[in-house]
C-alpha atoms as a PDB file:
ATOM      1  CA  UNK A   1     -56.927 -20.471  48.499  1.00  0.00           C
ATOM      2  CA  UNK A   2     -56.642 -16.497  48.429  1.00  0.00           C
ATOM      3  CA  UNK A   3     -58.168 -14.720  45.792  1.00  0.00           C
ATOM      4  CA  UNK A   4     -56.351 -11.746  44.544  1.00  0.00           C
ATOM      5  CA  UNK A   5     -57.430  -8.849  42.380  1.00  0.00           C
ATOM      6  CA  UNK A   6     -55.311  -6.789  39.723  1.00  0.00           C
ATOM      7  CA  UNK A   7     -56.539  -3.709  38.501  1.00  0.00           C
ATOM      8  CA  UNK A   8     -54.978  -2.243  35.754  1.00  0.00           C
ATOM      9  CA  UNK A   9     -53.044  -4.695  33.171  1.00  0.00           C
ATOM     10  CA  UNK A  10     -49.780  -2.566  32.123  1.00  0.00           C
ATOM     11  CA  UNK A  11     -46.102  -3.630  33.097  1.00  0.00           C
ATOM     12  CA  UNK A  12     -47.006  -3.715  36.549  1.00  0.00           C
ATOM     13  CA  UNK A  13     -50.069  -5.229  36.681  1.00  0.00           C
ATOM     14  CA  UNK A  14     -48.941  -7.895  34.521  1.00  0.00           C
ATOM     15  CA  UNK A  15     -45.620  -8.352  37.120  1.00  0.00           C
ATOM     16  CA  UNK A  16     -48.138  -8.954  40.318  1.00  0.00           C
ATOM     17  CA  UNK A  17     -50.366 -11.108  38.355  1.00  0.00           C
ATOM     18  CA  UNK A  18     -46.979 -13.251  37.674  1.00  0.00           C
ATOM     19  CA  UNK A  19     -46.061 -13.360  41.322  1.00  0.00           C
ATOM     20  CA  UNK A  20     -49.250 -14.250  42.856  1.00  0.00           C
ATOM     21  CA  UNK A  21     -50.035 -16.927  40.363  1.00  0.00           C
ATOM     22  CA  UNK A  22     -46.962 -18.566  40.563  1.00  0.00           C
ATOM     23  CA  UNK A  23     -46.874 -18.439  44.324  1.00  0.00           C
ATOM     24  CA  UNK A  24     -50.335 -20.456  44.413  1.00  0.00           C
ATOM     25  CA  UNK A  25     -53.031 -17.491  44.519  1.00  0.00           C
ATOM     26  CA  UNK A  26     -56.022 -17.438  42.077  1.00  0.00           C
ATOM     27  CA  UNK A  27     -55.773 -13.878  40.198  1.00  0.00           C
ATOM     28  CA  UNK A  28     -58.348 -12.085  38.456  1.00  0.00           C
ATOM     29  CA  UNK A  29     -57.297  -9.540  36.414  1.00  0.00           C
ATOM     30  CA  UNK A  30     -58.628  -6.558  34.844  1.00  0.00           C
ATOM     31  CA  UNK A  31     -58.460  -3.389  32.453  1.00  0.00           C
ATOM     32  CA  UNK A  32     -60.619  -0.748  31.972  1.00  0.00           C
ATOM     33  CA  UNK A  33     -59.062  -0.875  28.158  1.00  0.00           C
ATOM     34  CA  UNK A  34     -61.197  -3.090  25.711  1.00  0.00           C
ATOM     35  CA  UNK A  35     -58.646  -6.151  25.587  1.00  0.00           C
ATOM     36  CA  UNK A  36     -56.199  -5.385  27.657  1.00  0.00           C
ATOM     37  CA  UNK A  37     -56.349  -8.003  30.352  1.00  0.00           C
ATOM     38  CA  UNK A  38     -57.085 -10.369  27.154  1.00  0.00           C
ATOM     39  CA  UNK A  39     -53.350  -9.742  26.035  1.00  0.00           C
ATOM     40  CA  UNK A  40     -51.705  -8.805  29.171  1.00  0.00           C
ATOM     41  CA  UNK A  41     -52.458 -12.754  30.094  1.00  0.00           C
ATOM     42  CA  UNK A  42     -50.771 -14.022  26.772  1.00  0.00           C
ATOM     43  CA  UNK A  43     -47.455 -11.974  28.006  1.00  0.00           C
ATOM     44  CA  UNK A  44     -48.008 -13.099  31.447  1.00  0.00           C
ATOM     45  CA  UNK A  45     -48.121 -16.234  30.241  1.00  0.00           C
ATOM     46  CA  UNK A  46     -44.039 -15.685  28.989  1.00  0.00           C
ATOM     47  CA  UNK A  47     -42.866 -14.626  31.560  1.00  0.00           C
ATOM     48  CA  UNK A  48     -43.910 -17.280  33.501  1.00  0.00           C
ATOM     49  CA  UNK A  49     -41.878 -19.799  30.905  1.00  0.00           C
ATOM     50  CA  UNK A  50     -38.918 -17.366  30.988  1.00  0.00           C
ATOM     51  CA  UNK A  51     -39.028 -17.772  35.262  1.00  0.00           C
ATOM     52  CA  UNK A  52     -39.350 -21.261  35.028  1.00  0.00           C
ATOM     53  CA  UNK A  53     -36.197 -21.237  32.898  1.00  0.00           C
ATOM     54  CA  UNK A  54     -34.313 -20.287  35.854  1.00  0.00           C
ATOM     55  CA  UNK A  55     -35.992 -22.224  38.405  1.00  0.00           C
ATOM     56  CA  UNK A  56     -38.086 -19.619  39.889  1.00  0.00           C
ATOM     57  CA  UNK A  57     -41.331 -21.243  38.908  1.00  0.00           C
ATOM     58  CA  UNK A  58     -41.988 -25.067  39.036  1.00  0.00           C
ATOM     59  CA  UNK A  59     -45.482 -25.291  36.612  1.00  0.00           C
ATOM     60  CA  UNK A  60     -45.890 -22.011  34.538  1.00  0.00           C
ATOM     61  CA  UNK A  61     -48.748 -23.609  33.048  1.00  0.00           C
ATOM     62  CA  UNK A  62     -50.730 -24.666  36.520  1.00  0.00           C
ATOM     63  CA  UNK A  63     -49.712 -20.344  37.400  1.00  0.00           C
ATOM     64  CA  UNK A  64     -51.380 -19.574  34.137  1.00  0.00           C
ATOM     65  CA  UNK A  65     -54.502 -21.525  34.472  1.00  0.00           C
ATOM     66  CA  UNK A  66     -54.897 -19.618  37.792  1.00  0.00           C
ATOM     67  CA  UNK A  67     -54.716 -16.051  36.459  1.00  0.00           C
ATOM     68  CA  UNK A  68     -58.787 -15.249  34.831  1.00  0.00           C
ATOM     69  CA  UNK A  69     -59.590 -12.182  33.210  1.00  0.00           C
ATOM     70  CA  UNK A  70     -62.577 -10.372  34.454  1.00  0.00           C
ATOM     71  CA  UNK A  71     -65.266  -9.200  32.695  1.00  0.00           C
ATOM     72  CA  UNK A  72     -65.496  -5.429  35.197  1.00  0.00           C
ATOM     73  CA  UNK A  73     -64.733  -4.493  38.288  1.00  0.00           C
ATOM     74  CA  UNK A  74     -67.268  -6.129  40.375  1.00  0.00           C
ATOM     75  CA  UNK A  75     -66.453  -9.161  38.443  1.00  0.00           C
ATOM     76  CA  UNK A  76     -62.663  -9.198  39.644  1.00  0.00           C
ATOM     77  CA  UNK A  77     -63.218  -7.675  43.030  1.00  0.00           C
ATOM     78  CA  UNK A  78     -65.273 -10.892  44.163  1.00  0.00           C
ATOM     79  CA  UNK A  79     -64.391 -12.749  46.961  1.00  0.00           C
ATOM     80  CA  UNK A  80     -60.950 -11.450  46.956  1.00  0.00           C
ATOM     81  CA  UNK A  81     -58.304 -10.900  50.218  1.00  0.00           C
ATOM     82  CA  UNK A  82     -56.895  -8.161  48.234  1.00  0.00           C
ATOM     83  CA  UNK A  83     -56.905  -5.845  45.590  1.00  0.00           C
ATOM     84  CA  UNK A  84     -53.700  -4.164  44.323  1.00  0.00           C
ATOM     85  CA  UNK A  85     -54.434  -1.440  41.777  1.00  0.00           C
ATOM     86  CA  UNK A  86     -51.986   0.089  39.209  1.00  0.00           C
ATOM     87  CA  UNK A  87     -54.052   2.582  37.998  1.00  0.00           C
ATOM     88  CA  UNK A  88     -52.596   6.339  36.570  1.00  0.00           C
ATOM     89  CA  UNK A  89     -50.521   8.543  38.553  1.00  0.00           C
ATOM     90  CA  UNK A  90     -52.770  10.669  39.426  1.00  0.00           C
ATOM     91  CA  UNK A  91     -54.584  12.331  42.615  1.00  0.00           C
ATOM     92  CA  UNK A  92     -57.829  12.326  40.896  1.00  0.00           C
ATOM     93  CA  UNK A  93     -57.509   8.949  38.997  1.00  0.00           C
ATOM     94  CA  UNK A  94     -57.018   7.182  42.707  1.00  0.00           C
ATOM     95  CA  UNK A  95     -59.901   8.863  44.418  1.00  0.00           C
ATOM     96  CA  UNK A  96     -61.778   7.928  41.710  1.00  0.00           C
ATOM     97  CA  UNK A  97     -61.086   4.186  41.057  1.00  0.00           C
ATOM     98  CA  UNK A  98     -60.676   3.938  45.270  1.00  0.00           C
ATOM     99  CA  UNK A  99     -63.961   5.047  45.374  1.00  0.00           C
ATOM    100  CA  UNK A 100     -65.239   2.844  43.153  1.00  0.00           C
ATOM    101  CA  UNK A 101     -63.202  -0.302  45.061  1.00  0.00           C
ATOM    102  CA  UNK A 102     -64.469   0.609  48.196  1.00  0.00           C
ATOM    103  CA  UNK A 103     -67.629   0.581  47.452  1.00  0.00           C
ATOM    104  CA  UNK A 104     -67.232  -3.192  45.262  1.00  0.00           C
ATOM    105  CA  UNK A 105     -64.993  -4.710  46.984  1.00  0.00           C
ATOM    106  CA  UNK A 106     -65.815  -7.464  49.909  1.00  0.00           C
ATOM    107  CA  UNK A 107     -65.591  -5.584  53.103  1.00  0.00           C
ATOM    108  CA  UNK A 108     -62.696  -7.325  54.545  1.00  0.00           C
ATOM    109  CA  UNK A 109     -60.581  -6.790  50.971  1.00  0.00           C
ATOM    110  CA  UNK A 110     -57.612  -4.839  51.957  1.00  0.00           C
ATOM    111  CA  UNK A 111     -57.227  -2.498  49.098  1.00  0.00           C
ATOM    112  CA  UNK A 112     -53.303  -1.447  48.030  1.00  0.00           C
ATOM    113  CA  UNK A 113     -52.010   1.147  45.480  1.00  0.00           C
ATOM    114  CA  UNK A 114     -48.759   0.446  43.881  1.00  0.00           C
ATOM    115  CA  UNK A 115     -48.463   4.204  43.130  1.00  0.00           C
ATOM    116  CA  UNK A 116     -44.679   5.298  43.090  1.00  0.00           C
ATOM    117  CA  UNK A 117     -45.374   8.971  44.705  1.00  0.00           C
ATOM    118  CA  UNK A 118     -48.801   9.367  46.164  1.00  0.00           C
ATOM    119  CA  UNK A 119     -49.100   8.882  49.774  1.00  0.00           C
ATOM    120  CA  UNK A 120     -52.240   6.832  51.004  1.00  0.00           C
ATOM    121  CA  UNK A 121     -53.911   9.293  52.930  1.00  0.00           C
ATOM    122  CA  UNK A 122     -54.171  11.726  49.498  1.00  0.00           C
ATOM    123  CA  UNK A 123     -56.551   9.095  48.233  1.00  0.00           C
ATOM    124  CA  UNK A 124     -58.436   7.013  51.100  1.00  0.00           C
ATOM    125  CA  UNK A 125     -58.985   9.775  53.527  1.00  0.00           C
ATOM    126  CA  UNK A 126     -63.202  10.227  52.555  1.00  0.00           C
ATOM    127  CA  UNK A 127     -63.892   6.700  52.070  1.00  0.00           C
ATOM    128  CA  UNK A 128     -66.288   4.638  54.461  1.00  0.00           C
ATOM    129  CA  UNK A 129     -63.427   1.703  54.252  1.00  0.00           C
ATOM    130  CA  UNK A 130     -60.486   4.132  55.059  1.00  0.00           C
ATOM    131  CA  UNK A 131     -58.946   1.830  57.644  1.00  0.00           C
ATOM    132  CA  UNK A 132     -58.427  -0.731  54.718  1.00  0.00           C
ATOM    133  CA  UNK A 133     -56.249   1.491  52.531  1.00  0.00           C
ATOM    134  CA  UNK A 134     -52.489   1.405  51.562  1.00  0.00           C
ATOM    135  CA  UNK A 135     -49.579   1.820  49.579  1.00  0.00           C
ATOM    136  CA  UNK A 136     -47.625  -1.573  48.365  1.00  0.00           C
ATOM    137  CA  UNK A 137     -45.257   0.093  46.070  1.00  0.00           C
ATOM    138  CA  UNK A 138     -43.423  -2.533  44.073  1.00  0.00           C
ATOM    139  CA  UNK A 139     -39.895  -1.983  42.258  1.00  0.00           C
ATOM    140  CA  UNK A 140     -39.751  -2.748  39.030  1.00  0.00           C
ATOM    141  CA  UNK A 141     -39.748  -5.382  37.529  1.00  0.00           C
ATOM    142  CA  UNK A 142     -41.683  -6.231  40.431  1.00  0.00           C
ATOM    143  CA  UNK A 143     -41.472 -10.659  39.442  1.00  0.00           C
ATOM    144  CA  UNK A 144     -37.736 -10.259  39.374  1.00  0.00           C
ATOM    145  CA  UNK A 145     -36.920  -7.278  42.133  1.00  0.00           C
ATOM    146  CA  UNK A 146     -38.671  -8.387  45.930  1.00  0.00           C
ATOM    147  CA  UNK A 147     -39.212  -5.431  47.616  1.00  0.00           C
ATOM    148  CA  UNK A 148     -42.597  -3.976  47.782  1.00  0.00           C
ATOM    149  CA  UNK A 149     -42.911  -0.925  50.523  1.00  0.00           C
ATOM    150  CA  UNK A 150     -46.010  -0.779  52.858  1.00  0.00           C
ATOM    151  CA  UNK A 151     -46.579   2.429  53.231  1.00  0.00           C
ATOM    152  CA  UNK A 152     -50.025   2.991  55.196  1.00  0.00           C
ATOM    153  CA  UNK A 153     -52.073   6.369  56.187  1.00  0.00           C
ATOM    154  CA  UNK A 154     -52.269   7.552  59.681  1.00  0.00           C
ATOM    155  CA  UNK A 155     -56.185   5.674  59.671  1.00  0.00           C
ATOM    156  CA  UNK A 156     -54.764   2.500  58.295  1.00  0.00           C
ATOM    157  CA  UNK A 157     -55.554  -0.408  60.682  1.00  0.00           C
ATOM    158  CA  UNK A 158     -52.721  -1.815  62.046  1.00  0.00           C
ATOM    159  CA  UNK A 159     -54.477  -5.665  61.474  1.00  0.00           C
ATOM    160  CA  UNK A 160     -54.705  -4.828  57.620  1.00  0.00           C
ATOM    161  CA  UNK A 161     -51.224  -3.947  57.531  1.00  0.00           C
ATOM    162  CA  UNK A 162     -50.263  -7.127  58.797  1.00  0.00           C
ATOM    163  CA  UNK A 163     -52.718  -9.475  56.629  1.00  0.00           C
ATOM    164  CA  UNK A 164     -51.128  -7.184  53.928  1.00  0.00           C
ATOM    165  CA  UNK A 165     -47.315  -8.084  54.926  1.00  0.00           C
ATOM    166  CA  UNK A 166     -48.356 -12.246  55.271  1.00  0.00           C
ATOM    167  CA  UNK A 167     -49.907 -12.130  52.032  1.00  0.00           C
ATOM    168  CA  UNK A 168     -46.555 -10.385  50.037  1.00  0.00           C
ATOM    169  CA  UNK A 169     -44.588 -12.804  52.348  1.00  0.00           C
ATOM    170  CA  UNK A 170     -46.511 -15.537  51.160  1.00  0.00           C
ATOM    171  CA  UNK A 171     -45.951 -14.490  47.399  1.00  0.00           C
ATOM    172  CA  UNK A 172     -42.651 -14.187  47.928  1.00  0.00           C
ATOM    173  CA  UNK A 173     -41.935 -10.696  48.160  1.00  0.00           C
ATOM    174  CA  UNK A 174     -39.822  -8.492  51.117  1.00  0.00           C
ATOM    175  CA  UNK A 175     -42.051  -6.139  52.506  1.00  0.00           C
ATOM    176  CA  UNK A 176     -40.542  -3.262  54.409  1.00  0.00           C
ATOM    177  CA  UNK A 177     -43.067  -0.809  56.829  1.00  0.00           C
ATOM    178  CA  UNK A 178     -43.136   2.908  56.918  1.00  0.00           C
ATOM    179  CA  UNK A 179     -43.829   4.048  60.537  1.00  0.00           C
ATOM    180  CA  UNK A 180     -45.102   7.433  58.970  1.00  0.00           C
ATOM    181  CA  UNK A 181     -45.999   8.602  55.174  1.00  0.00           C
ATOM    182  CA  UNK A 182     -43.803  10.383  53.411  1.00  0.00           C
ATOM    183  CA  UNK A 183     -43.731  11.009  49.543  1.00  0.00           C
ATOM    184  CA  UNK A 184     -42.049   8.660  47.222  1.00  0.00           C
ATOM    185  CA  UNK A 185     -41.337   6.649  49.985  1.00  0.00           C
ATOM    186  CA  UNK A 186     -37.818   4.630  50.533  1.00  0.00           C
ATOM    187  CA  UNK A 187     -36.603   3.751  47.702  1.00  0.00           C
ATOM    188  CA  UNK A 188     -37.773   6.327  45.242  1.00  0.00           C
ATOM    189  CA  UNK A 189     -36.262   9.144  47.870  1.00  0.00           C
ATOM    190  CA  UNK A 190     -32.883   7.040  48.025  1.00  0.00           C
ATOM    191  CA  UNK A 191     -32.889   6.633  44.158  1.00  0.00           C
ATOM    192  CA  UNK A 192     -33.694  10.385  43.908  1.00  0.00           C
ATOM    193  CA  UNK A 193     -30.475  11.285  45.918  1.00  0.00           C
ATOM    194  CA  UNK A 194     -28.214   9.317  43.792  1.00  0.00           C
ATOM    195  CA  UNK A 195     -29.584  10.289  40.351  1.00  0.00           C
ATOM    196  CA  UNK A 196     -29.491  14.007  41.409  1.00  0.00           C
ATOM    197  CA  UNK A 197     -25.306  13.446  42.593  1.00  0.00           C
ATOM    198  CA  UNK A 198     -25.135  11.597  39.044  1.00  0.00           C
ATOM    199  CA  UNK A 199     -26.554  14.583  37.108  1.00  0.00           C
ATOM    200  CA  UNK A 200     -24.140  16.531  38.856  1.00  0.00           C
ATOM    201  CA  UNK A 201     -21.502  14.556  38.536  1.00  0.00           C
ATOM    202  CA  UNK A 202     -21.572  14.335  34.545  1.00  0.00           C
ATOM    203  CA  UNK A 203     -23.173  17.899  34.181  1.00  0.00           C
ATOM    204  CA  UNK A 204     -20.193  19.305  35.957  1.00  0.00           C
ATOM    205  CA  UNK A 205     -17.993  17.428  33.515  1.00  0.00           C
ATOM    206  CA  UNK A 206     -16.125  15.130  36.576  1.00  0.00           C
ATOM    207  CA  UNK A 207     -17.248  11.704  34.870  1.00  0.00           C
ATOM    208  CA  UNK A 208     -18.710  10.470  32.220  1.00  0.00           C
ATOM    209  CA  UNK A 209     -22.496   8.933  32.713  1.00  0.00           C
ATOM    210  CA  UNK A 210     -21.098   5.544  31.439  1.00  0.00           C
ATOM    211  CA  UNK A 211     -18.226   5.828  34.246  1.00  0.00           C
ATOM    212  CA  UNK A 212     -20.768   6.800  36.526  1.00  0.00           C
ATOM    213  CA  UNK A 213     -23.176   3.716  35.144  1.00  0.00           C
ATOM    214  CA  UNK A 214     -19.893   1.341  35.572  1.00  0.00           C
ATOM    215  CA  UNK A 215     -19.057   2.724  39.362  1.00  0.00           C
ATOM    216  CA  UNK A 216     -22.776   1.841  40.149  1.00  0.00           C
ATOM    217  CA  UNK A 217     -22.581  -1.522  38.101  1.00  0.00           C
ATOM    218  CA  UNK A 218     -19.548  -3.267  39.349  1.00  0.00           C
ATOM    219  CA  UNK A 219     -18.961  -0.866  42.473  1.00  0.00           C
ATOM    220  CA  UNK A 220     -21.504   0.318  44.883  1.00  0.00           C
ATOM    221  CA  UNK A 221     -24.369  -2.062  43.008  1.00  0.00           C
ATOM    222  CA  UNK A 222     -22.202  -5.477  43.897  1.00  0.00           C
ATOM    223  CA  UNK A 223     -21.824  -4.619  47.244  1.00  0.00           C
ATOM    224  CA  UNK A 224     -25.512  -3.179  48.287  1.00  0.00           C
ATOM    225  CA  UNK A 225     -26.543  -6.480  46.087  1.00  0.00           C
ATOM    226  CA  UNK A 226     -26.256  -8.656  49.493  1.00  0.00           C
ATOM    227  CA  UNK A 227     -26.007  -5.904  52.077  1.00  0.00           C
ATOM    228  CA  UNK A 228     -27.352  -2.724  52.774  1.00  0.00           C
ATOM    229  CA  UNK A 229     -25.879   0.806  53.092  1.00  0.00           C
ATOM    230  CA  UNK A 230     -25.942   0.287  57.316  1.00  0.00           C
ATOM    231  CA  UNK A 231     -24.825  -3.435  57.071  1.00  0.00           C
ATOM    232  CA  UNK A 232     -22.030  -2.505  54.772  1.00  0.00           C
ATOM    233  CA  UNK A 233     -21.034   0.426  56.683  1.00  0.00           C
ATOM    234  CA  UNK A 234     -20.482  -1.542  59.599  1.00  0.00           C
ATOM    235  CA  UNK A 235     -18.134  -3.466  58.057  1.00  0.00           C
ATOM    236  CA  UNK A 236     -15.905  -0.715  57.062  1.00  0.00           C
ATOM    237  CA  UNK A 237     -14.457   0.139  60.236  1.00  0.00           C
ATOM    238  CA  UNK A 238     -13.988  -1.866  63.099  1.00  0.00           C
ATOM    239  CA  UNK A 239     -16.313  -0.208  65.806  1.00  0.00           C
ATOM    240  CA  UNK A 240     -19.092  -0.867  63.512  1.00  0.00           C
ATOM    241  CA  UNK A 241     -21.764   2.111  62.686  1.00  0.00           C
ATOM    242  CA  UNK A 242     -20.452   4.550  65.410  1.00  0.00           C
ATOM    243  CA  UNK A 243     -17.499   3.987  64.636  1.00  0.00           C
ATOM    244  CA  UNK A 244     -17.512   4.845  60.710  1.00  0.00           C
ATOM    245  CA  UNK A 245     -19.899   7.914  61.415  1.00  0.00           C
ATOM    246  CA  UNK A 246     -17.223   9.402  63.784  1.00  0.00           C
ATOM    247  CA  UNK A 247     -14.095   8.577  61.119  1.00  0.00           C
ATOM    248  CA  UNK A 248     -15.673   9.714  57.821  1.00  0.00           C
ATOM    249  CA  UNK A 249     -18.760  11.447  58.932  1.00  0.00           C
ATOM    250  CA  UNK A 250     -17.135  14.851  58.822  1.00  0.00           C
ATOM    251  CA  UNK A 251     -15.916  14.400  55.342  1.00  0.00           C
ATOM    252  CA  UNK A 252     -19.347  12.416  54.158  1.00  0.00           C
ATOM    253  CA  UNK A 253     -20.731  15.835  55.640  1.00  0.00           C
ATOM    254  CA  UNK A 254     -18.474  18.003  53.741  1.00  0.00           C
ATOM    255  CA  UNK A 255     -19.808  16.796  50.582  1.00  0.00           C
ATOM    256  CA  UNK A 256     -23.410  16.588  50.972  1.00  0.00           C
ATOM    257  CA  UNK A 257     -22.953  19.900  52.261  1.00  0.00           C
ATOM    258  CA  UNK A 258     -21.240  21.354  48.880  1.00  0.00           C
ATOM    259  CA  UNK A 259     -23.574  20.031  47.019  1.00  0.00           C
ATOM    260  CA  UNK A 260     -24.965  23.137  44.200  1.00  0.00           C
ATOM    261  CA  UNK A 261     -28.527  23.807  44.968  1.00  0.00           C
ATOM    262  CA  UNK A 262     -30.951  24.172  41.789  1.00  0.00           C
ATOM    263  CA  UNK A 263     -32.447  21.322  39.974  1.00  0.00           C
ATOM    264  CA  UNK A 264     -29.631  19.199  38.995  1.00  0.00           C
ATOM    265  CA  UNK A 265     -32.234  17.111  35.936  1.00  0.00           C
ATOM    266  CA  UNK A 266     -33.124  20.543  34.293  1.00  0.00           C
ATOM    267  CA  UNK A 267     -32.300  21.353  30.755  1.00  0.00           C
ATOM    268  CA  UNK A 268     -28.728  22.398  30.642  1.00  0.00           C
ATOM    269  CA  UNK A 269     -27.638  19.207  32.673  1.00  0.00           C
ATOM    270  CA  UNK A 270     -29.452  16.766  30.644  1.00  0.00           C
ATOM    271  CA  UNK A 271     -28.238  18.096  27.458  1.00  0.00           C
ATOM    272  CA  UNK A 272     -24.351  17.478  28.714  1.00  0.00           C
ATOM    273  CA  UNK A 273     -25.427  14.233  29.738  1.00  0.00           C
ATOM    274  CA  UNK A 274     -27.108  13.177  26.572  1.00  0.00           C
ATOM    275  CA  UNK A 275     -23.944  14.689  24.516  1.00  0.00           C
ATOM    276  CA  UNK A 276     -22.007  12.450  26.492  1.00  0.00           C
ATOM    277  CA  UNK A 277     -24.411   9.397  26.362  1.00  0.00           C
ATOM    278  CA  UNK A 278     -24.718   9.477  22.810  1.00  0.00           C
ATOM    279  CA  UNK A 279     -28.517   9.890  22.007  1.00  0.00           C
ATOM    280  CA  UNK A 280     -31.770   8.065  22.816  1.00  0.00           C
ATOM    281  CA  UNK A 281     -31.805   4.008  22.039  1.00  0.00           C
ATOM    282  CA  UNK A 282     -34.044   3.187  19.634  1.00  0.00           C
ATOM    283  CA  UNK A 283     -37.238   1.182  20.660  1.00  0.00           C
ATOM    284  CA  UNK A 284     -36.093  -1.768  19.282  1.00  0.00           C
ATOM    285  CA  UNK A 285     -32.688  -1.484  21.382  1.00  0.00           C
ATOM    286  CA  UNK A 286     -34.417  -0.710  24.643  1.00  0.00           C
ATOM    287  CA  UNK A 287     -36.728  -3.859  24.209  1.00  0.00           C
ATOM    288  CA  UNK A 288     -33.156  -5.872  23.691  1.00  0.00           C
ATOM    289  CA  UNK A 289     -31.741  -4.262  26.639  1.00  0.00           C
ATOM    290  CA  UNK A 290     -35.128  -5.026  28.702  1.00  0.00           C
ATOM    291  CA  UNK A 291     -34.970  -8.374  28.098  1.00  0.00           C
ATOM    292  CA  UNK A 292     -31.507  -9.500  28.714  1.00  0.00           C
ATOM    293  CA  UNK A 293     -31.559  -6.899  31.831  1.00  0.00           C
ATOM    294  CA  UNK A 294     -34.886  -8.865  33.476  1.00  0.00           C
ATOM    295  CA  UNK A 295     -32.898 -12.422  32.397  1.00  0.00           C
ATOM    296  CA  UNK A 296     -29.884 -11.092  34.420  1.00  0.00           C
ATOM    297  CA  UNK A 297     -31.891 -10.245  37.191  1.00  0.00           C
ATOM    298  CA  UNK A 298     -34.108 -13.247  37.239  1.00  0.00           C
ATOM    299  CA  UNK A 299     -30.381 -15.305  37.240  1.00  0.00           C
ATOM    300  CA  UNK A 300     -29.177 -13.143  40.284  1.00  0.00           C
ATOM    301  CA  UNK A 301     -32.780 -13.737  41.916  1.00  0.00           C
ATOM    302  CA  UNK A 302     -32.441 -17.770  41.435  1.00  0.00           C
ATOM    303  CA  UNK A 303     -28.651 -17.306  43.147  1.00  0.00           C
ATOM    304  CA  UNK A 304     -30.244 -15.301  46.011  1.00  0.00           C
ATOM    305  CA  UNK A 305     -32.618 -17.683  46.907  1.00  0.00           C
ATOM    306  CA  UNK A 306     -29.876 -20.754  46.717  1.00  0.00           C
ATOM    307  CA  UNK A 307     -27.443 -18.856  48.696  1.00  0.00           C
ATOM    308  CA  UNK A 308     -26.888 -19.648  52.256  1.00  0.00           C
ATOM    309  CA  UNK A 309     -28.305 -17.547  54.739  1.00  0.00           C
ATOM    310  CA  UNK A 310     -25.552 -14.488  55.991  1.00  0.00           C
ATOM    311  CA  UNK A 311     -24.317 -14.889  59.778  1.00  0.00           C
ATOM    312  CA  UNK A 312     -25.708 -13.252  62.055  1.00  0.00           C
END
């Protein structure tokens, strides 16, 4: 059985120790913090009952008993196929923890960052086991949202890409490559699009952000829910992509084009948005809202995986 190591114990550490325990792999988790892994187990060990509950995991017990917390780092990097670190987001704080992996970890490990920004090669490029080194940026909630993007540097081995893609397959995740780095990646750079044309959108006074939430929500969200933007595209017009580029490129074009320059989340825009929105949710409400979003979306991941497969 593969032996997996998770370093650092926060939200997202906690999510991959939930999917690779529940897919079969023995975990070992750990936390520089005194205690941290310690508790991070006990809230693993919930969400594993709350999967179950939909049918996403068959014994959340059996997943529990494989997840261990480690006593250090050369305690949880032992024997393991791969690491996946979710250290801070910073420069400095991933040369320094890569550093120390490198040097701990067995020497065919394949060690991944789940860093949201930070391109591999800012972190790996002076280490002896360079060629072992990449990105597997998760989405979160990572146990309830698939996609994790491999995202390796220009020294990356091609072979440790692939072990890295069978092993997220395995754990039943959708891995998508990046032929080349670039910051933030996929998704963050297609989020980042949208949220600026939100801010504007609300800032300008057009909508308000909870019209803009409900055209995401029950518009453009149910449809990219089963297809992607190119998939759904060809749909719309009967020649397919080519076709839809030459009918409403030109407009499309128009209005990326307009688009106000500046910084469209700086102060003046995200006071008319919070005017609008009605103030910050307590703590207490944004726990409530957490939880019955991630039961939503562990419902709509137990329909995905009982729907048929699409046509081809």
């Amino acid at each position: 059985m593969k032996k997996i190591a998770i370093v650092g114990s926060g939200l997202i550490g906690r999510a991959w120790a939930t999917i690779f325990a529940s897919s079969g792999f023995k975990v070992a988790l750990y936390d520089v913090a005194p205690g941290a892994a310690k508790a991070a187990r006990a809230h693993i060990g919930k969400n594993l009952k709350e999967l179950a509950g939909h049918g996403l995991v068959k014994n959340p017990k059996a997943a529990l008993a494989r997840i261990r917390v480690a006593d250090d780092l050369a305690d949880a990097l032992g024997d393991v196929a791969l690491v996946q670190e979710n250290g801070p987001e910073t420069i400095t704080a991933k040369i320094a923890l890569f550093a120390e992996m490198d040097r701990l970890a067995p020497k065919k490990a394949i060690l991944a960052s789940s860093t949201s920004f930070i391109i591999a090669s800012r972190f790996s490029e002076n280490l002896p086991g360079r060629a072992r080194c990449l990105v597997a940026h998760p989405v979160n909630p990572p146990h309830l949202v698939p996609i994790v993007e491999l995202a390796p540097a220009p020294w990356t081995d091609p072979k440790v890409v692939k072990r890295a893609r069978k092993i997220y397959e395995k754990a039943g995740q959708v891995p998508i490559l990046l032929r080349k780095e670039l910051p933030g990646f996929v998704l963050n750079r297609l989020q980042a699009v949208l949220l600026a044309e939100a801010f504007r959108i609300v800032g300008a006074g057009v909508a308000s952000p909870q019209d803009v939430d409900k055209t995401i929500r029950d518009g453009l969200g149910l449809r990219w829910s089963f297809m992607g933007p190119f998939e759904t595209i060809e749909l719309n017009a009967p020649g397919g992509i080519p076709d839809y580029c030459a009918r409403y490129g030109p407009s499309l074009h128009e209005m990326v084009r307009e688009a106000p320059s500046g910084n469209p989340f700086g102060p003046e825009t995200v006071e008319a948005v919070m005017a609008d929105w009605g103030g910050a949710k307590s703590a207490e409400e944004v726990a409530a809202l957490s939880n019955w979003r991630d039961a939503r979306l562990a419902a709509l991941k137990a329909h995905k995986r009982a729907a048929k497969k699409k046509p081809r």
